[in-house]
PDB file of N, CA and C in Angstrom:
ATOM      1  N   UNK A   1      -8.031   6.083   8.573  1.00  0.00           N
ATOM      2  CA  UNK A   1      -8.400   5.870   7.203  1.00  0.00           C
ATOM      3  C   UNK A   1      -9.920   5.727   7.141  1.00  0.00           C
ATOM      4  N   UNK A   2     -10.561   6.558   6.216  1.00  0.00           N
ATOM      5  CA  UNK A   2     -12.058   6.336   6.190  1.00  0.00           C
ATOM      6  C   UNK A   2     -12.147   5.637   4.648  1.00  0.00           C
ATOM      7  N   UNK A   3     -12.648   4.599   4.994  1.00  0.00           N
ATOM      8  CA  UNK A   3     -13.229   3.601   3.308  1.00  0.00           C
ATOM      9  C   UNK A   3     -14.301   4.795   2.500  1.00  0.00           C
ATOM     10  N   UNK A   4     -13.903   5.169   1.196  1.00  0.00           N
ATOM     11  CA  UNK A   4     -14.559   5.628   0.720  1.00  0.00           C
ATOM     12  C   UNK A   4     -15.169   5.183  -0.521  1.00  0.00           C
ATOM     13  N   UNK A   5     -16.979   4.947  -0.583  1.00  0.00           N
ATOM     14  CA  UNK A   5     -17.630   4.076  -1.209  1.00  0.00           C
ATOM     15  C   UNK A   5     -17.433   5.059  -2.320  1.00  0.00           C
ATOM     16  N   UNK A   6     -17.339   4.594  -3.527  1.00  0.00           N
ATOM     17  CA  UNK A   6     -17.548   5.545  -5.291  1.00  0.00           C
ATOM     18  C   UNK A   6     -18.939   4.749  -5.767  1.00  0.00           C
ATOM     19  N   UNK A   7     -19.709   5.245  -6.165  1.00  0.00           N
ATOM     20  CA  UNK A   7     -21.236   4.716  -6.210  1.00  0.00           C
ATOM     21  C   UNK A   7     -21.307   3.815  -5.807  1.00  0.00           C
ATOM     22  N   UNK A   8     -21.989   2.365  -6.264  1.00  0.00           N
ATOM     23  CA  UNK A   8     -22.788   1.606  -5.563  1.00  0.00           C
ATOM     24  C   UNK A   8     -21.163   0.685  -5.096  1.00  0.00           C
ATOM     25  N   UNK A   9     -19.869   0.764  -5.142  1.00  0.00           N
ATOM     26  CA  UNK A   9     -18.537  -0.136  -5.229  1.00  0.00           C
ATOM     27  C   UNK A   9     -18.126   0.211  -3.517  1.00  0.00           C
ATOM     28  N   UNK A  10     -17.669  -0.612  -3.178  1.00  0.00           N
ATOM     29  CA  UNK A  10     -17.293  -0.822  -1.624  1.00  0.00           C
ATOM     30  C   UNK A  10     -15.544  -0.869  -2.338  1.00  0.00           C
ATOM     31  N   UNK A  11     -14.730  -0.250  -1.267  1.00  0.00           N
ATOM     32  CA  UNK A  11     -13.567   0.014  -1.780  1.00  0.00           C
ATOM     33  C   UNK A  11     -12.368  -1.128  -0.887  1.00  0.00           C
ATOM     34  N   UNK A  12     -12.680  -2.175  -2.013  1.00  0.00           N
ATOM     35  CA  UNK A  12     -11.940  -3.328  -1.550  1.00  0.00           C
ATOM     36  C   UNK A  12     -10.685  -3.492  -2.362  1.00  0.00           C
ATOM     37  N   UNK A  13      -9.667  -4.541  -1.542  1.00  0.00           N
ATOM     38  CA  UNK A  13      -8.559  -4.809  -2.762  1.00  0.00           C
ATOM     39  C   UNK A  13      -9.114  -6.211  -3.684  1.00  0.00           C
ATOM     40  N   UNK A  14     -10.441  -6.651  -3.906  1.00  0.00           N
ATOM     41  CA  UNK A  14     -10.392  -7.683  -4.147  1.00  0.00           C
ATOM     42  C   UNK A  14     -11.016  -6.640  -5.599  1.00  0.00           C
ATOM     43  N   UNK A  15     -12.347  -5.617  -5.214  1.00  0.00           N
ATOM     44  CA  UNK A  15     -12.644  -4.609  -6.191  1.00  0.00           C
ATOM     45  C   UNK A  15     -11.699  -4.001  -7.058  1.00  0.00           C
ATOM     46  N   UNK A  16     -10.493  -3.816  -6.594  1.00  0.00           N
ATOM     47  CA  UNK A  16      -9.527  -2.828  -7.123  1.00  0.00           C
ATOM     48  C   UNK A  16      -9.017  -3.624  -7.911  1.00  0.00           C
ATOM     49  N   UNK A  17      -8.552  -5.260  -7.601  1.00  0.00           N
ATOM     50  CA  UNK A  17      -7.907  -6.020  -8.515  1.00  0.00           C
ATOM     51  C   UNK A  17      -8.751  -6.439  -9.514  1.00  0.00           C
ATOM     52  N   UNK A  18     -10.218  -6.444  -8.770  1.00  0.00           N
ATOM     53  CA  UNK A  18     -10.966  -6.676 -10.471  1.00  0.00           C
ATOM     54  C   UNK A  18     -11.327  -6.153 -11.643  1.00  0.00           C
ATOM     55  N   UNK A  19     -11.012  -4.687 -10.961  1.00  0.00           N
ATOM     56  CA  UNK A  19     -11.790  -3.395 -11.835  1.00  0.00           C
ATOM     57  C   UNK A  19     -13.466  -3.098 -11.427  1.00  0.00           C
ATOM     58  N   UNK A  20     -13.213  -3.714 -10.498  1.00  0.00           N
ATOM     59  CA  UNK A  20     -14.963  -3.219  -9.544  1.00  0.00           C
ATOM     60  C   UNK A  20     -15.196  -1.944  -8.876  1.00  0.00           C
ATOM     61  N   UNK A  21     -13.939  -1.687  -8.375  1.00  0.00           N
ATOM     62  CA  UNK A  21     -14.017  -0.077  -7.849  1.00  0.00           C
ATOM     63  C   UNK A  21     -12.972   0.724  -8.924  1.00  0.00           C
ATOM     64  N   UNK A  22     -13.377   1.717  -8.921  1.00  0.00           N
ATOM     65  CA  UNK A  22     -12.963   2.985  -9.882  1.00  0.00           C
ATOM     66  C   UNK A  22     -11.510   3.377  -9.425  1.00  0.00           C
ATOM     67  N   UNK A  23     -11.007   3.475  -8.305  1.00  0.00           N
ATOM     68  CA  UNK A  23     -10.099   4.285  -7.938  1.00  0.00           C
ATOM     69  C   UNK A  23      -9.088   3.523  -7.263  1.00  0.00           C
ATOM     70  N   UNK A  24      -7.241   3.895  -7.464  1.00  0.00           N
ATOM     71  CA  UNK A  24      -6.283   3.181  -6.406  1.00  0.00           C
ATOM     72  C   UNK A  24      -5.051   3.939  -6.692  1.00  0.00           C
ATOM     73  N   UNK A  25      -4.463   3.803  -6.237  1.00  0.00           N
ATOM     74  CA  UNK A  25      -3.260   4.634  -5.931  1.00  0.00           C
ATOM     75  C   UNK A  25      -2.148   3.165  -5.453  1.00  0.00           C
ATOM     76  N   UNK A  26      -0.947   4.056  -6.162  1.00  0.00           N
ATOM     77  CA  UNK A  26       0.385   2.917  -5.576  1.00  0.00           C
ATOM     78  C   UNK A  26       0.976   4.349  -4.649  1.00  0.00           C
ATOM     79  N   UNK A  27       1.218   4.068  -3.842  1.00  0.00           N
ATOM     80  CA  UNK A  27       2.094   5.129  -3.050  1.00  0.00           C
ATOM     81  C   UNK A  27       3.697   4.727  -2.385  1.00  0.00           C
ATOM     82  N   UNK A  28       4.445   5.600  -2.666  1.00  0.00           N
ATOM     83  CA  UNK A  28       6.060   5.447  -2.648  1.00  0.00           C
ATOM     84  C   UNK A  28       6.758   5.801  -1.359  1.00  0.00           C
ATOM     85  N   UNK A  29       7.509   5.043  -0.531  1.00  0.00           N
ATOM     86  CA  UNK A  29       8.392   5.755   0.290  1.00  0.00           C
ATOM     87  C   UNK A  29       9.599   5.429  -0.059  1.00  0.00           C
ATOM     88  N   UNK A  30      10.801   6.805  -0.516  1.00  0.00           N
ATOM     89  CA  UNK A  30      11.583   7.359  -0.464  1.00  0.00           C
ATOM     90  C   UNK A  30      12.349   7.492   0.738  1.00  0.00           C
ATOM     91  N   UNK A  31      13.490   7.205   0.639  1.00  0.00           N
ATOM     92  CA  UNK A  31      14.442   8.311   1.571  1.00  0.00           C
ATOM     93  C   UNK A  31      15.922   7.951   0.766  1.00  0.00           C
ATOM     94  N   UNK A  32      16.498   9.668   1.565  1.00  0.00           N
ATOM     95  CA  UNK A  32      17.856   9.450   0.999  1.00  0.00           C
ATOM     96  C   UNK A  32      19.028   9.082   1.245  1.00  0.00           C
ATOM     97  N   UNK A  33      19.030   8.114   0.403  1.00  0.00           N
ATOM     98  CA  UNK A  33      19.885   7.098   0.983  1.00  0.00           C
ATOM     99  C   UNK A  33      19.279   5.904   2.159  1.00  0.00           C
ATOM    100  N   UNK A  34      19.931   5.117   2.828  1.00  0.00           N
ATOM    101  CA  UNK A  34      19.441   4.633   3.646  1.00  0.00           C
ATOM    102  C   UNK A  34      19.126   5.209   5.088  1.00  0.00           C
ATOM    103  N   UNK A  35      18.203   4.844   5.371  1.00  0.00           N
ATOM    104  CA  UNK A  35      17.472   5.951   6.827  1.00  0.00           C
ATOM    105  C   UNK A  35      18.487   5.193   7.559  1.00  0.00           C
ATOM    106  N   UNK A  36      19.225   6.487   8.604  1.00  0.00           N
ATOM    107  CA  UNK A  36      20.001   5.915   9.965  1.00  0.00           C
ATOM    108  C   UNK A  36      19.129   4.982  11.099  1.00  0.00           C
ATOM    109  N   UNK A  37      19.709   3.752  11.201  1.00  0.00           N
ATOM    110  CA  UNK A  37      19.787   2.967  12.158  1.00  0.00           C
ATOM    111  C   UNK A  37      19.068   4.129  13.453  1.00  0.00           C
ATOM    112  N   UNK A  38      17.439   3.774  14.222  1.00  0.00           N
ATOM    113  CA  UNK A  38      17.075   4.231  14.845  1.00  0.00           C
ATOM    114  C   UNK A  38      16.270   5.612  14.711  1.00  0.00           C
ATOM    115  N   UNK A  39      16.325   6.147  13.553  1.00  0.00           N
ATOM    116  CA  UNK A  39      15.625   6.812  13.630  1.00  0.00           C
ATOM    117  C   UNK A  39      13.897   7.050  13.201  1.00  0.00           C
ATOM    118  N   UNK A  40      13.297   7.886  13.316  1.00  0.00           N
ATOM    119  CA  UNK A  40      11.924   7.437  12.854  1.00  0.00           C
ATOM    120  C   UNK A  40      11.821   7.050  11.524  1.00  0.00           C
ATOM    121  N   UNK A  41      12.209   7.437  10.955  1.00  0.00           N
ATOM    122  CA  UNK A  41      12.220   7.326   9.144  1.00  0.00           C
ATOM    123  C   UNK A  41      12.306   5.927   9.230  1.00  0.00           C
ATOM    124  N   UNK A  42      13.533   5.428   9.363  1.00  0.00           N
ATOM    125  CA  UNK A  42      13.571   3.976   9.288  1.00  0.00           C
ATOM    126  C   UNK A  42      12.418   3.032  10.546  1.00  0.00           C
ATOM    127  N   UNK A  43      12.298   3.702  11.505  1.00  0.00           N
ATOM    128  CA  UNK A  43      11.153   3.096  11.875  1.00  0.00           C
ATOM    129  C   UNK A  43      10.149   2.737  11.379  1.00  0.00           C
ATOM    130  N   UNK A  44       9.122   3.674  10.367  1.00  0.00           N
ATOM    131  CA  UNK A  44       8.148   3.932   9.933  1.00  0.00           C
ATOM    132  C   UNK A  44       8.145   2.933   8.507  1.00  0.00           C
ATOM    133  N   UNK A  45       9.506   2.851   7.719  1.00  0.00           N
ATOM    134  CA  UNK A  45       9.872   1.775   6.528  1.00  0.00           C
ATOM    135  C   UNK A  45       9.545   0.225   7.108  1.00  0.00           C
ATOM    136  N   UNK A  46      10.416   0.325   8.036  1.00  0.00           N
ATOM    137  CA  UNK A  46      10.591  -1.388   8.665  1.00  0.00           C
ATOM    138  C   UNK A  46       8.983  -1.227   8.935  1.00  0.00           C
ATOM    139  N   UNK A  47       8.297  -0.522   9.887  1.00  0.00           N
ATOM    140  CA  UNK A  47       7.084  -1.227  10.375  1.00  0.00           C
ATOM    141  C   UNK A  47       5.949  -1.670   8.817  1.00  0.00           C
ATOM    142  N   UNK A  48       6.417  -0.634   7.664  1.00  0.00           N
ATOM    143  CA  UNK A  48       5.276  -0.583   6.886  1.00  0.00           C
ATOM    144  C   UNK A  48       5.533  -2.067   6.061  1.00  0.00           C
ATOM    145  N   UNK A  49       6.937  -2.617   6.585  1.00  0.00           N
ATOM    146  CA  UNK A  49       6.886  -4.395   5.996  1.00  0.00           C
ATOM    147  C   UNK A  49       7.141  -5.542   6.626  1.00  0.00           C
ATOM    148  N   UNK A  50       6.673  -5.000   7.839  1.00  0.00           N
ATOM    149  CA  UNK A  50       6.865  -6.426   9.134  1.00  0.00           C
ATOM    150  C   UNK A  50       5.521  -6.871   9.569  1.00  0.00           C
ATOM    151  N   UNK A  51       5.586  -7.680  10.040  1.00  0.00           N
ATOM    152  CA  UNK A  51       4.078  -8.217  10.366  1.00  0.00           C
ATOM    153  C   UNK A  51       3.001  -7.610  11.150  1.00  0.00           C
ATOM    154  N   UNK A  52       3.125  -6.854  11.642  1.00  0.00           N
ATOM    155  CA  UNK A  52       2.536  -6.116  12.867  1.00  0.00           C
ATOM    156  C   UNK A  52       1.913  -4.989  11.750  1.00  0.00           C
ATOM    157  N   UNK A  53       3.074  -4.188  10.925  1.00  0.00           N
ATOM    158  CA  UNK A  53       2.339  -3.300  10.075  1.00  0.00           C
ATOM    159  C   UNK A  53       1.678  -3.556   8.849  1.00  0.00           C
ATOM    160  N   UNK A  54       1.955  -4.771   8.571  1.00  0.00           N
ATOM    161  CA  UNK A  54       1.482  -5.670   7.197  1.00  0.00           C
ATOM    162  C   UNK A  54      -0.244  -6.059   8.219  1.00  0.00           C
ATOM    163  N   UNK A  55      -0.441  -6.678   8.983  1.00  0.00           N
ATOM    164  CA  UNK A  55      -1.859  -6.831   9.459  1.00  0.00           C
ATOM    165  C   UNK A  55      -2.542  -5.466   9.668  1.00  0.00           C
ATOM    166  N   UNK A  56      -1.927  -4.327  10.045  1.00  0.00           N
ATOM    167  CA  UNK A  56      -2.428  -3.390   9.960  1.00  0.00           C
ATOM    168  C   UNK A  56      -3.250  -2.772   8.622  1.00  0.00           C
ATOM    169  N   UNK A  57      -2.304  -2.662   7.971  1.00  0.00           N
ATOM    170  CA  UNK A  57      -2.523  -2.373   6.438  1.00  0.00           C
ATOM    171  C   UNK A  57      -3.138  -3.086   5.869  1.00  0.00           C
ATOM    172  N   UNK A  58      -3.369  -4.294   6.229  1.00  0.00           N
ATOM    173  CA  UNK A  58      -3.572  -5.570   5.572  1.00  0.00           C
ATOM    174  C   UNK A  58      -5.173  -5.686   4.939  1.00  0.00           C
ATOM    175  N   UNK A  59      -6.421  -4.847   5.443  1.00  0.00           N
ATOM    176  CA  UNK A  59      -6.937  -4.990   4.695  1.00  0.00           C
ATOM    177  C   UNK A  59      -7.429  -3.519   3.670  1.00  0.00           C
ATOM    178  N   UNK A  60      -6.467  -2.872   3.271  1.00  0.00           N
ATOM    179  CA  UNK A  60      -6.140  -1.895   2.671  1.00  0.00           C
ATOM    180  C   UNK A  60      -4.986  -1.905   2.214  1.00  0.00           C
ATOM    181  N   UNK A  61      -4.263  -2.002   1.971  1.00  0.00           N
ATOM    182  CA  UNK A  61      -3.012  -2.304   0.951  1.00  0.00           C
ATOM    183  C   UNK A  61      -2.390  -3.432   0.928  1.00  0.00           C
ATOM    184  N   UNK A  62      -1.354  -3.465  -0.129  1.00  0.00           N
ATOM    185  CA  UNK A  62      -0.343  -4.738  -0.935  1.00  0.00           C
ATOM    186  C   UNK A  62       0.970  -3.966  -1.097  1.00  0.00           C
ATOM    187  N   UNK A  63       1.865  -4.476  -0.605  1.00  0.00           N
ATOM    188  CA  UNK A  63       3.430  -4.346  -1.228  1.00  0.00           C
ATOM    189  C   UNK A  63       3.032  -4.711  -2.663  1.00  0.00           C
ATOM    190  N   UNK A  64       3.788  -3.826  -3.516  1.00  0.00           N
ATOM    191  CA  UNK A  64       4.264  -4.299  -4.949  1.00  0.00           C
ATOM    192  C   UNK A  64       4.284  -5.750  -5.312  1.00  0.00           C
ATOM    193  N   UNK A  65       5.559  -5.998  -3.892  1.00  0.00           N
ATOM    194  CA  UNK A  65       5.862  -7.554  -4.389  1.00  0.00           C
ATOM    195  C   UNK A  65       4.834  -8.584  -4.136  1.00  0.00           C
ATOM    196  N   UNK A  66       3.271  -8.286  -3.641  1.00  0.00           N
ATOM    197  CA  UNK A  66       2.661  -9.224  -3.130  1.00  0.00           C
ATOM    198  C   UNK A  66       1.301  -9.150  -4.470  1.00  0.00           C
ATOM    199  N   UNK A  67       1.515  -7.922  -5.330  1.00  0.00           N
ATOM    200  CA  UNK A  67       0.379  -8.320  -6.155  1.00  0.00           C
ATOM    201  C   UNK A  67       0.600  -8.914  -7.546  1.00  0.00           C
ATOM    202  N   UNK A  68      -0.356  -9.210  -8.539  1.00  0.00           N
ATOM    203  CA  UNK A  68      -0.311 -10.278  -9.416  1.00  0.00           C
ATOM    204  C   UNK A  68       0.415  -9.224 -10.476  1.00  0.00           C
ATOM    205  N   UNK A  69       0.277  -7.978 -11.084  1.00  0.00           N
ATOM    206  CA  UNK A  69       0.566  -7.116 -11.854  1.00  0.00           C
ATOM    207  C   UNK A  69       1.845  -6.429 -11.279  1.00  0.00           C
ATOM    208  N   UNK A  70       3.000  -6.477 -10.497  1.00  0.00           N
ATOM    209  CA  UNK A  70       3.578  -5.843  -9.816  1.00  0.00           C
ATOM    210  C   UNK A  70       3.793  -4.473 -10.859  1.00  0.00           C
ATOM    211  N   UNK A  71       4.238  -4.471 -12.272  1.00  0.00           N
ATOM    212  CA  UNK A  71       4.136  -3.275 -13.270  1.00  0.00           C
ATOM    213  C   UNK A  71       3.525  -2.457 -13.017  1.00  0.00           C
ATOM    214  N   UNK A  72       1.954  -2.686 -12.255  1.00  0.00           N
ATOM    215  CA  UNK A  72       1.343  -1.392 -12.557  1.00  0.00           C
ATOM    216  C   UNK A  72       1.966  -0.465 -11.204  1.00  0.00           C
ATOM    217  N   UNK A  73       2.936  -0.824  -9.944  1.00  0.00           N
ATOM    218  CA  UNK A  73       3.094  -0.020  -8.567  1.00  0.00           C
ATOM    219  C   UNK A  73       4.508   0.762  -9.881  1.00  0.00           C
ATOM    220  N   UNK A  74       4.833   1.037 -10.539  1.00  0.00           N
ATOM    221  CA  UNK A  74       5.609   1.240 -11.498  1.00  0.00           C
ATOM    222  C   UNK A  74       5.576   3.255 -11.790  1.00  0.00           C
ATOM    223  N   UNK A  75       6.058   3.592 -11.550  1.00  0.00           N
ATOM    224  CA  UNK A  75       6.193   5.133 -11.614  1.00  0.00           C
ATOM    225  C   UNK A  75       5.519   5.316 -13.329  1.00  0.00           C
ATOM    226  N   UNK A  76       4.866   5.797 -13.810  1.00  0.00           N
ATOM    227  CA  UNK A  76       4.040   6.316 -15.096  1.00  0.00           C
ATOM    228  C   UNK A  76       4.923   7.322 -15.777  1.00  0.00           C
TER     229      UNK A  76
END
């Protein structure tokens, strides 16, 4: 992931929640139905909400359920 500055705004979640940086995206993972037990799909779900992948992410994204507006992760 490369941080990408939009003029003089550093692309933080503290910016994004204030309206300091210009730009954010909610992004969705899908699958159909429930991913089989063991496979990557479900690998890749579980890691993106367990602790290991939550510190990863952590200073670049929020689960839905962790921000103050959860409405806006909301399909348009």
């Amino acid at each position: 992931m490369v941080p990408l500055r939009i003029g003089d705004q550093e692309p933080t979640l503290t910016g994004v929640k204030e309206g300091d940086y210009p730009y954010w995206q909610t992004e969705y993972a899908y699958s159909y139905g429930r991913a089989p037990d063991g496979s990557i799909a479900q690998a890749f779900l579980g890691f993106l909400t367990v602790e290991a992948g939550r510190e990863t992410l952590g200073p670049y994204a929020r689960l839905c359920s962790e921000v103050d507006k959860p409405g806006l992760c909301e399909p348009g």
